[in-house]
PDB file of N, CA and C in Angstrom:
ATOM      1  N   UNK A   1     -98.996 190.541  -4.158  1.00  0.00           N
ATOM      2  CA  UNK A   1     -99.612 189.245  -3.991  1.00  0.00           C
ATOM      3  C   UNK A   1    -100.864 189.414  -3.127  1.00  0.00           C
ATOM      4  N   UNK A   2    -102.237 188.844  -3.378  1.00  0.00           N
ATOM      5  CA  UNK A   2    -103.279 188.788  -2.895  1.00  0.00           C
ATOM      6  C   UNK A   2    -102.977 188.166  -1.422  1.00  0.00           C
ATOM      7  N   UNK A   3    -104.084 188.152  -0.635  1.00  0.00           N
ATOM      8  CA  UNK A   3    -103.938 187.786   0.779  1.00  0.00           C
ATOM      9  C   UNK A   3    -104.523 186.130   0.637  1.00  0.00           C
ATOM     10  N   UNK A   4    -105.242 186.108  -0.299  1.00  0.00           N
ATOM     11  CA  UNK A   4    -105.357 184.347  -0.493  1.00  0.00           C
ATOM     12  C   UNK A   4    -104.462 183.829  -1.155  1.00  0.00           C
ATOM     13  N   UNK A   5    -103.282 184.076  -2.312  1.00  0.00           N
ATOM     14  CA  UNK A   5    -102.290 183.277  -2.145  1.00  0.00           C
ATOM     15  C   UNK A   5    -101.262 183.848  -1.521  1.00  0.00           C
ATOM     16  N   UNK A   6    -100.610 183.926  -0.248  1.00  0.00           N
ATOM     17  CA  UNK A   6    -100.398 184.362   0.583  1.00  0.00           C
ATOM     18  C   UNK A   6    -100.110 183.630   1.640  1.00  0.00           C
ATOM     19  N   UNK A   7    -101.719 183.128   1.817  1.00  0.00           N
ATOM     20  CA  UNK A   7    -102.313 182.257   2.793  1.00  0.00           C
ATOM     21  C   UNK A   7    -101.693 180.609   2.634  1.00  0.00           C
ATOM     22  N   UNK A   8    -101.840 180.649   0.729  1.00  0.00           N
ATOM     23  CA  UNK A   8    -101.710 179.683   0.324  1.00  0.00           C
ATOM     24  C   UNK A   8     -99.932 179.138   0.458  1.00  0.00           C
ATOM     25  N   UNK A   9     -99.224 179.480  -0.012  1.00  0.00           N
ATOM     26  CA  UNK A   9     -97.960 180.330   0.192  1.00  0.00           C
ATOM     27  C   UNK A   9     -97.798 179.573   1.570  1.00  0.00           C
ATOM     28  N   UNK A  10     -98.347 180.243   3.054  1.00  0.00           N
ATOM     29  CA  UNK A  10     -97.694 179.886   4.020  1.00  0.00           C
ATOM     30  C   UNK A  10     -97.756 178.767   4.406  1.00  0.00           C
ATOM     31  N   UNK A  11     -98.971 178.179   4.034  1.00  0.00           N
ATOM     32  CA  UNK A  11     -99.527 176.863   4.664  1.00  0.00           C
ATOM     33  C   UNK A  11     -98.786 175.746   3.829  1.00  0.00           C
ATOM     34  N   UNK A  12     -98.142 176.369   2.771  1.00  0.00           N
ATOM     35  CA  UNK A  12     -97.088 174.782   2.321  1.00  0.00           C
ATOM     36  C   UNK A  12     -95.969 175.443   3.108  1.00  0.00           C
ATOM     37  N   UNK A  13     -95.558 176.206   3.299  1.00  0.00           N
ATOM     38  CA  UNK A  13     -94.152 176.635   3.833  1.00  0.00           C
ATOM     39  C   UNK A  13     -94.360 176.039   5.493  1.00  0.00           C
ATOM     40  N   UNK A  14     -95.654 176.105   5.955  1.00  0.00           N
ATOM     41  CA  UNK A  14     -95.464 175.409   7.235  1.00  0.00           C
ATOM     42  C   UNK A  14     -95.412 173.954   7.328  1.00  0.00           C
ATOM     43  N   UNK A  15     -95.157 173.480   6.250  1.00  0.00           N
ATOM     44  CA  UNK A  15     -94.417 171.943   6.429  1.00  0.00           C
ATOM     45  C   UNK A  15     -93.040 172.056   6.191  1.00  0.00           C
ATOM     46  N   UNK A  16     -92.625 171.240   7.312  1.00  0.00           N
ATOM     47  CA  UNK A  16     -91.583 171.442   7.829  1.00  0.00           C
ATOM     48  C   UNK A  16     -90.836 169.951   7.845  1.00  0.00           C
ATOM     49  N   UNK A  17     -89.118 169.674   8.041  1.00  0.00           N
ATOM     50  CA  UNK A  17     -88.482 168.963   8.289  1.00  0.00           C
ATOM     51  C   UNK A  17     -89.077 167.298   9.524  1.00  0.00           C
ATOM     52  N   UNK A  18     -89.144 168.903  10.538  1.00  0.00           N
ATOM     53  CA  UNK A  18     -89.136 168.039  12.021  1.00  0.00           C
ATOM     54  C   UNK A  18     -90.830 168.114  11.804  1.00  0.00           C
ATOM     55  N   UNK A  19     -91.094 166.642  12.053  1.00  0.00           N
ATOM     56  CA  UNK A  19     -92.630 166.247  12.300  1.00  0.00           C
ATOM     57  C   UNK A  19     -93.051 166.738  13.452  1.00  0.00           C
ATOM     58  N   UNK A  20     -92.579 166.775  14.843  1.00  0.00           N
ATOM     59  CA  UNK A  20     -93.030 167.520  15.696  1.00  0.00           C
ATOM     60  C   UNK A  20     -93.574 168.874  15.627  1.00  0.00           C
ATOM     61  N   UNK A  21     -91.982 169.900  14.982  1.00  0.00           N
ATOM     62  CA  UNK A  21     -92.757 171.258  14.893  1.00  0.00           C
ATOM     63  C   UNK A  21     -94.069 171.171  13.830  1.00  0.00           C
ATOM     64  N   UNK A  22     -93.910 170.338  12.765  1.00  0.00           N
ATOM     65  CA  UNK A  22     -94.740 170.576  11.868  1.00  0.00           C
ATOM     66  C   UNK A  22     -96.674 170.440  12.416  1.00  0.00           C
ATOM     67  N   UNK A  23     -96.519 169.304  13.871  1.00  0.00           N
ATOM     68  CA  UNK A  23     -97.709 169.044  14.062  1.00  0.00           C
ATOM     69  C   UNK A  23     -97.859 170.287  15.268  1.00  0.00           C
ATOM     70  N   UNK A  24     -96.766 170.974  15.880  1.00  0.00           N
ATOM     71  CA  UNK A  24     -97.176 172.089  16.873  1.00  0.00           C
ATOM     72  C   UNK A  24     -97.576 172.980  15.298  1.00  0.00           C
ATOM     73  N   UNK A  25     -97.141 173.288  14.478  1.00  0.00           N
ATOM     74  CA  UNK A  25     -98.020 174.508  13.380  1.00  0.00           C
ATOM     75  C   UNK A  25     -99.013 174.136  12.718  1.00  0.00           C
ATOM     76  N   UNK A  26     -99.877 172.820  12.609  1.00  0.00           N
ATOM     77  CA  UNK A  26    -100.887 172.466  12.062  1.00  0.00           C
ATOM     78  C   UNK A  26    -102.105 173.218  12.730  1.00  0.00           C
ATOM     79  N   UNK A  27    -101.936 173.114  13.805  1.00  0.00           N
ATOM     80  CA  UNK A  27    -103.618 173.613  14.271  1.00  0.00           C
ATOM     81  C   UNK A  27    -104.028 174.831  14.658  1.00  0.00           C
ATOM     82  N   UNK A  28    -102.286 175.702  14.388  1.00  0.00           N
ATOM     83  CA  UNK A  28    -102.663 177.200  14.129  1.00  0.00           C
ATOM     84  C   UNK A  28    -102.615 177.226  12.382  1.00  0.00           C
ATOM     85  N   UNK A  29    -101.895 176.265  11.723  1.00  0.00           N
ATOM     86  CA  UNK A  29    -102.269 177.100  10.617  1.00  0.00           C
ATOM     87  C   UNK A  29    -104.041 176.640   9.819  1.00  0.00           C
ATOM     88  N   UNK A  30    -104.401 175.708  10.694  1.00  0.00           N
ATOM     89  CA  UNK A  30    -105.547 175.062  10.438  1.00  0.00           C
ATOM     90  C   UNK A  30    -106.925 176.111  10.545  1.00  0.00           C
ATOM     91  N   UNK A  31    -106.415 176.648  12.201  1.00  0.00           N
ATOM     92  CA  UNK A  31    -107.588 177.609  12.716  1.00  0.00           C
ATOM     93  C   UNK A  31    -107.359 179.133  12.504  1.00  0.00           C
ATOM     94  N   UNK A  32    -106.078 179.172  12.378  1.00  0.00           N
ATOM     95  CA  UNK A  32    -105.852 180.628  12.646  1.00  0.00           C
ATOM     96  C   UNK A  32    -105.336 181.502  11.940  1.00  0.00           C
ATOM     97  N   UNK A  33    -104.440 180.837  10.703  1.00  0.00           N
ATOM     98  CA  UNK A  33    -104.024 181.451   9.738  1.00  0.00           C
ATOM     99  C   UNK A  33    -104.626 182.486   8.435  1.00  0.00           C
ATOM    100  N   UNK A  34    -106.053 181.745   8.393  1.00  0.00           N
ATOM    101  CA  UNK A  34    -106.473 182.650   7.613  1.00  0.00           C
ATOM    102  C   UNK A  34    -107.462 184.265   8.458  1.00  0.00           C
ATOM    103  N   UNK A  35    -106.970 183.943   9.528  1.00  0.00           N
ATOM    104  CA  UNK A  35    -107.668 185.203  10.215  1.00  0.00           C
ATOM    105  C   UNK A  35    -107.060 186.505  10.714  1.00  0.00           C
ATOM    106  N   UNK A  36    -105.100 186.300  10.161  1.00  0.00           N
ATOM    107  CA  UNK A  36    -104.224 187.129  10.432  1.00  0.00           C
ATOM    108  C   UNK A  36    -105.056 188.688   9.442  1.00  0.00           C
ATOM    109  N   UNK A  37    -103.891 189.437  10.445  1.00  0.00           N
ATOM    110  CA  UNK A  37    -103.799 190.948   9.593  1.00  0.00           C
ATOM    111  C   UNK A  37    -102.549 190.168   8.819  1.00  0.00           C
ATOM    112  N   UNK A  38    -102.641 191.374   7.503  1.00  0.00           N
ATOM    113  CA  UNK A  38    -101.253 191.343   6.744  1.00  0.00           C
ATOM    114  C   UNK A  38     -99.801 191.385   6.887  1.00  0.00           C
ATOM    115  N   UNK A  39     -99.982 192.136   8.507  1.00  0.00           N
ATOM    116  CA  UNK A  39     -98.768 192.491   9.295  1.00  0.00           C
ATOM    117  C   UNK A  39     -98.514 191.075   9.761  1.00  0.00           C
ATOM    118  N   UNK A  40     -99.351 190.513  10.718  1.00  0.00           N
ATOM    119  CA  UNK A  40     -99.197 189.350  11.480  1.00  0.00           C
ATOM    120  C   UNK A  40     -98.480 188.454  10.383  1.00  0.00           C
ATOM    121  N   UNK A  41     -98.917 188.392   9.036  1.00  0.00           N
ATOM    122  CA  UNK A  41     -98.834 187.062   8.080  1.00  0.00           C
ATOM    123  C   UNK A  41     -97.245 187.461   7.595  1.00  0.00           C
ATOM    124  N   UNK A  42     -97.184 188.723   7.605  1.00  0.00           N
ATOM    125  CA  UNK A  42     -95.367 188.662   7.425  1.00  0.00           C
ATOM    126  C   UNK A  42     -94.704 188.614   8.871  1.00  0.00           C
ATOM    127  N   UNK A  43     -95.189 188.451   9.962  1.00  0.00           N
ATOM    128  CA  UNK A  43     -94.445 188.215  10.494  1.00  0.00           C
ATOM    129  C   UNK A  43     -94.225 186.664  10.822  1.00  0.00           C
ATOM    130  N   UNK A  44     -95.619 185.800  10.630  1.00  0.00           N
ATOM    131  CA  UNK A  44     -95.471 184.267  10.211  1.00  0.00           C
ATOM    132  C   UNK A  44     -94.388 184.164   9.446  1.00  0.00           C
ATOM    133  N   UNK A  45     -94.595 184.433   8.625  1.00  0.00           N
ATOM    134  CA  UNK A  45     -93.490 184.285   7.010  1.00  0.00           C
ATOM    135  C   UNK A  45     -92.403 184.485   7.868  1.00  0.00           C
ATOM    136  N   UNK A  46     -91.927 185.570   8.156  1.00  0.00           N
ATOM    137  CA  UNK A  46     -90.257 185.777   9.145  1.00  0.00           C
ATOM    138  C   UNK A  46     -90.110 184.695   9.671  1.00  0.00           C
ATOM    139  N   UNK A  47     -90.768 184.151  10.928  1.00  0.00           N
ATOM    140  CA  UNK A  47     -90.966 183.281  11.992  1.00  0.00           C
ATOM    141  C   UNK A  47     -90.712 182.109  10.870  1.00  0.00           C
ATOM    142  N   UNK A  48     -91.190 181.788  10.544  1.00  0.00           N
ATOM    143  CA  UNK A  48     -90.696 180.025   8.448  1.00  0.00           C
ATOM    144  C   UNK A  48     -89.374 180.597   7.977  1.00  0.00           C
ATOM    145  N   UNK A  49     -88.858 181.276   8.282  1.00  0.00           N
ATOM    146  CA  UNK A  49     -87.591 181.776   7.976  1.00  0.00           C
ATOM    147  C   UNK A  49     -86.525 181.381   9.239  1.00  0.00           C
ATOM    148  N   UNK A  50     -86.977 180.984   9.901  1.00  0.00           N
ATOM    149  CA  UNK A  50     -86.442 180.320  11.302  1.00  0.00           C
ATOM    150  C   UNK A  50     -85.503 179.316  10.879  1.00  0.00           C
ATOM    151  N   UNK A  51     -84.355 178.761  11.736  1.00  0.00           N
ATOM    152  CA  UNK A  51     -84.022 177.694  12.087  1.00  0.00           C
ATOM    153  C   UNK A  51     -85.024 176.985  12.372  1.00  0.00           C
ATOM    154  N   UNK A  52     -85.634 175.401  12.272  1.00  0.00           N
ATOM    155  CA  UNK A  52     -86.543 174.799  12.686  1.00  0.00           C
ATOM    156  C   UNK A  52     -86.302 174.476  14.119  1.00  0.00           C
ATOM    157  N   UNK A  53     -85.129 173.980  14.554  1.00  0.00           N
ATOM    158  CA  UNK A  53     -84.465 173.438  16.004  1.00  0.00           C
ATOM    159  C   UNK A  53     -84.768 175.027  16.953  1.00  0.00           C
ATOM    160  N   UNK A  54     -84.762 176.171  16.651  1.00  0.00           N
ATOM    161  CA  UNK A  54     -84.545 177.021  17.493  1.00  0.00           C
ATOM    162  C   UNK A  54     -86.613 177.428  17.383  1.00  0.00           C
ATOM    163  N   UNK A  55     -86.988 177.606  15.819  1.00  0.00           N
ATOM    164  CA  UNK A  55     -88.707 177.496  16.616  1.00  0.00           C
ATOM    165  C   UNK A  55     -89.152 176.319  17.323  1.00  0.00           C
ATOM    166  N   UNK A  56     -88.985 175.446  17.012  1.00  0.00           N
ATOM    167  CA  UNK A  56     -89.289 174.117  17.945  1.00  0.00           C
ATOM    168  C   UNK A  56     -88.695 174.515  19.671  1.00  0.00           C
ATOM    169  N   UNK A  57     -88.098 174.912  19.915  1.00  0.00           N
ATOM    170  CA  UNK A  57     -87.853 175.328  21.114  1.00  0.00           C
ATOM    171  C   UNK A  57     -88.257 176.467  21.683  1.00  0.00           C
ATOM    172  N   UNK A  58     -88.415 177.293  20.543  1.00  0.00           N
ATOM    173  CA  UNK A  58     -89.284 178.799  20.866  1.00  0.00           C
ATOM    174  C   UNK A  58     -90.995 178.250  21.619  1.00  0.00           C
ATOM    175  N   UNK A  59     -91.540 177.374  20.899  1.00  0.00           N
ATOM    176  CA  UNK A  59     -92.707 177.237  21.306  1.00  0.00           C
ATOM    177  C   UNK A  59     -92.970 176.010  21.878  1.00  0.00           C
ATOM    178  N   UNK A  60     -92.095 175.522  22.131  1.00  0.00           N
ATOM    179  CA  UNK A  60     -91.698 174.708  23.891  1.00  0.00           C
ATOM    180  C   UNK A  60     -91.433 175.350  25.134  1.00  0.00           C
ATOM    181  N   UNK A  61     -91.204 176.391  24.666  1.00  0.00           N
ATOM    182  CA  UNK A  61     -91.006 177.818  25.848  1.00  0.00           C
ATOM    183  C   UNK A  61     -89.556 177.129  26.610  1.00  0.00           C
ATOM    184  N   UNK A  62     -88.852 176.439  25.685  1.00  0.00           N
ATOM    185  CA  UNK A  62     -86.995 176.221  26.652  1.00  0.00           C
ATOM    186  C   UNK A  62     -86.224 176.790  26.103  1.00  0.00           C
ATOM    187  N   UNK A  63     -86.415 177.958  25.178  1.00  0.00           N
ATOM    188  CA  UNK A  63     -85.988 178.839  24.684  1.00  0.00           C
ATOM    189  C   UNK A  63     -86.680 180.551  24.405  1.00  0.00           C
ATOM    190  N   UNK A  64     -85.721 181.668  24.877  1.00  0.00           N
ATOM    191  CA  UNK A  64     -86.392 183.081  24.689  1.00  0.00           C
ATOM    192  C   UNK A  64     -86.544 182.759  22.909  1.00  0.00           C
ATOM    193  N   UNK A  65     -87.456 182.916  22.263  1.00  0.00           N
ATOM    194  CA  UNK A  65     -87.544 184.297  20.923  1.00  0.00           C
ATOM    195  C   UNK A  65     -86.738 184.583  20.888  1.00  0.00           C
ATOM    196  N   UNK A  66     -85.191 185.027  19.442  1.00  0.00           N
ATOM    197  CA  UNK A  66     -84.234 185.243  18.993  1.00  0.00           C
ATOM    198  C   UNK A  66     -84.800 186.917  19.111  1.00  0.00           C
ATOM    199  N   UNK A  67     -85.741 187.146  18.647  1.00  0.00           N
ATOM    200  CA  UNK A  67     -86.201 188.238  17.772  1.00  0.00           C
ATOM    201  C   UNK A  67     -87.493 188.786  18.468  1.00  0.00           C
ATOM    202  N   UNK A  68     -87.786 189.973  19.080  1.00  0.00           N
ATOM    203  CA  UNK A  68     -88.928 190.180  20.036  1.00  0.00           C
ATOM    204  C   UNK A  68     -89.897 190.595  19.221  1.00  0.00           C
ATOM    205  N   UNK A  69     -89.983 190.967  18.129  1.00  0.00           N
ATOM    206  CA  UNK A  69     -90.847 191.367  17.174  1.00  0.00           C
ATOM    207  C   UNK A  69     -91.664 190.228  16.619  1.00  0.00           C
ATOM    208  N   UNK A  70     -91.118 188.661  17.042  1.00  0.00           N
ATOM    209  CA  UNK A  70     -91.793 187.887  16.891  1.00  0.00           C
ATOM    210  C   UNK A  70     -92.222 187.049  17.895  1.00  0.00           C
ATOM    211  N   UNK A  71     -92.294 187.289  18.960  1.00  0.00           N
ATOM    212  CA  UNK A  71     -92.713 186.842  20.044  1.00  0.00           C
ATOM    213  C   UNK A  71     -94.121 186.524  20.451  1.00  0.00           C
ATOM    214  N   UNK A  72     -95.045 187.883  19.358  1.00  0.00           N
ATOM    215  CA  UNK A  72     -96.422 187.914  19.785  1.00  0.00           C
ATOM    216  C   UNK A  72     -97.180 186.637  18.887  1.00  0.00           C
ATOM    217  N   UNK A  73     -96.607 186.799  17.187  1.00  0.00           N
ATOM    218  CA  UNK A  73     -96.881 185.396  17.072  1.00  0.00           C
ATOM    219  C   UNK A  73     -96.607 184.070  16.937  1.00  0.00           C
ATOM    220  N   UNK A  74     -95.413 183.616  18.043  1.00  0.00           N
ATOM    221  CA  UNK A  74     -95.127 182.448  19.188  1.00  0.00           C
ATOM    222  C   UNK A  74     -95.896 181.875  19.738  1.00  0.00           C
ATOM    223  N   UNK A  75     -96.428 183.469  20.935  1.00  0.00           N
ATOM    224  CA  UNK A  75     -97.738 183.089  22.076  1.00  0.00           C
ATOM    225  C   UNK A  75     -98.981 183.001  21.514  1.00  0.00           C
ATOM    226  N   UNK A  76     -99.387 183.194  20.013  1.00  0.00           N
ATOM    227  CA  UNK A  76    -100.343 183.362  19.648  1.00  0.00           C
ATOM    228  C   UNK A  76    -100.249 181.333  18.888  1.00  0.00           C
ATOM    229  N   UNK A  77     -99.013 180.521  18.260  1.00  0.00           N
ATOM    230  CA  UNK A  77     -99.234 180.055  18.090  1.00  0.00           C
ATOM    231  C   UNK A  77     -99.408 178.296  19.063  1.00  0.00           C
ATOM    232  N   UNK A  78     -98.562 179.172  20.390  1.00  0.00           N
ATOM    233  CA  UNK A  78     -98.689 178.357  21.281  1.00  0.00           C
ATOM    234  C   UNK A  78    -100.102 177.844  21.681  1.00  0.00           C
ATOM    235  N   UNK A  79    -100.747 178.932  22.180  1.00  0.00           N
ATOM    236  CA  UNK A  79    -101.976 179.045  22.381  1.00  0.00           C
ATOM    237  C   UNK A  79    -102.852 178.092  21.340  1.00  0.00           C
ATOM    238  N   UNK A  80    -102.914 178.165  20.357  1.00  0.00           N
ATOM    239  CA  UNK A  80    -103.824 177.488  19.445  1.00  0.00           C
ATOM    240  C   UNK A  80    -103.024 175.390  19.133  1.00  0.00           C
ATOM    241  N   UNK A  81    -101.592 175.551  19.739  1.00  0.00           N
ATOM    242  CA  UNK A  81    -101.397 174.271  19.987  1.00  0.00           C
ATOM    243  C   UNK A  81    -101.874 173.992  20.981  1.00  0.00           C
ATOM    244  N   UNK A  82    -102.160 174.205  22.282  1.00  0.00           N
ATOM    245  CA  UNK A  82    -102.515 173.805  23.566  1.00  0.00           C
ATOM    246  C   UNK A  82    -104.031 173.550  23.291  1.00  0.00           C
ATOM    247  N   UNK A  83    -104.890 174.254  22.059  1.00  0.00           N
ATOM    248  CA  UNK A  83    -106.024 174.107  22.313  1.00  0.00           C
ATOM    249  C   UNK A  83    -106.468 172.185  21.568  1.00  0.00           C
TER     250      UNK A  83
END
């Protein structure tokens, strides 16, 4: 699969149940998604493979990351919610 549908691919998968998480992943997948490496974008994809209740708390920071391999893009999508 190409890296533009891919892209395309994640950005419906980041709508989500809970309207909250869905508006904490809008403005990374708005700004930042299409600027991943290939690595980073499967590890997005893992991270949409989540429980929604346990990422919603991952990037509320009232919960550790299940999984440390995905931790980096957590802080990466925290960051682009705060902005």
């Amino acid at each position: 699969m190409d890296t533009q549908t891919r892209i395309r691919q994640l950005r419906w998968r980041s709508k989500r149940g809970l309207l909250e998480l869905e508006l904490m992943l809008a403005p990374f997948v708005e700004s930042d998604l299409g600027t991943l490496s290939p690595e980073q974008l499967e590890s997005y994809a893992r991270l949409l493979e989540c429980d929604d209740l346990d990422l919603y708390d991952w990037l509320r920071g009232h919960e550790a990351v299940a999984d440390p391999s995905l931790e980096s893009i957590v802080e990466r999508i925290k960051l682009s919610h705060r902005v």
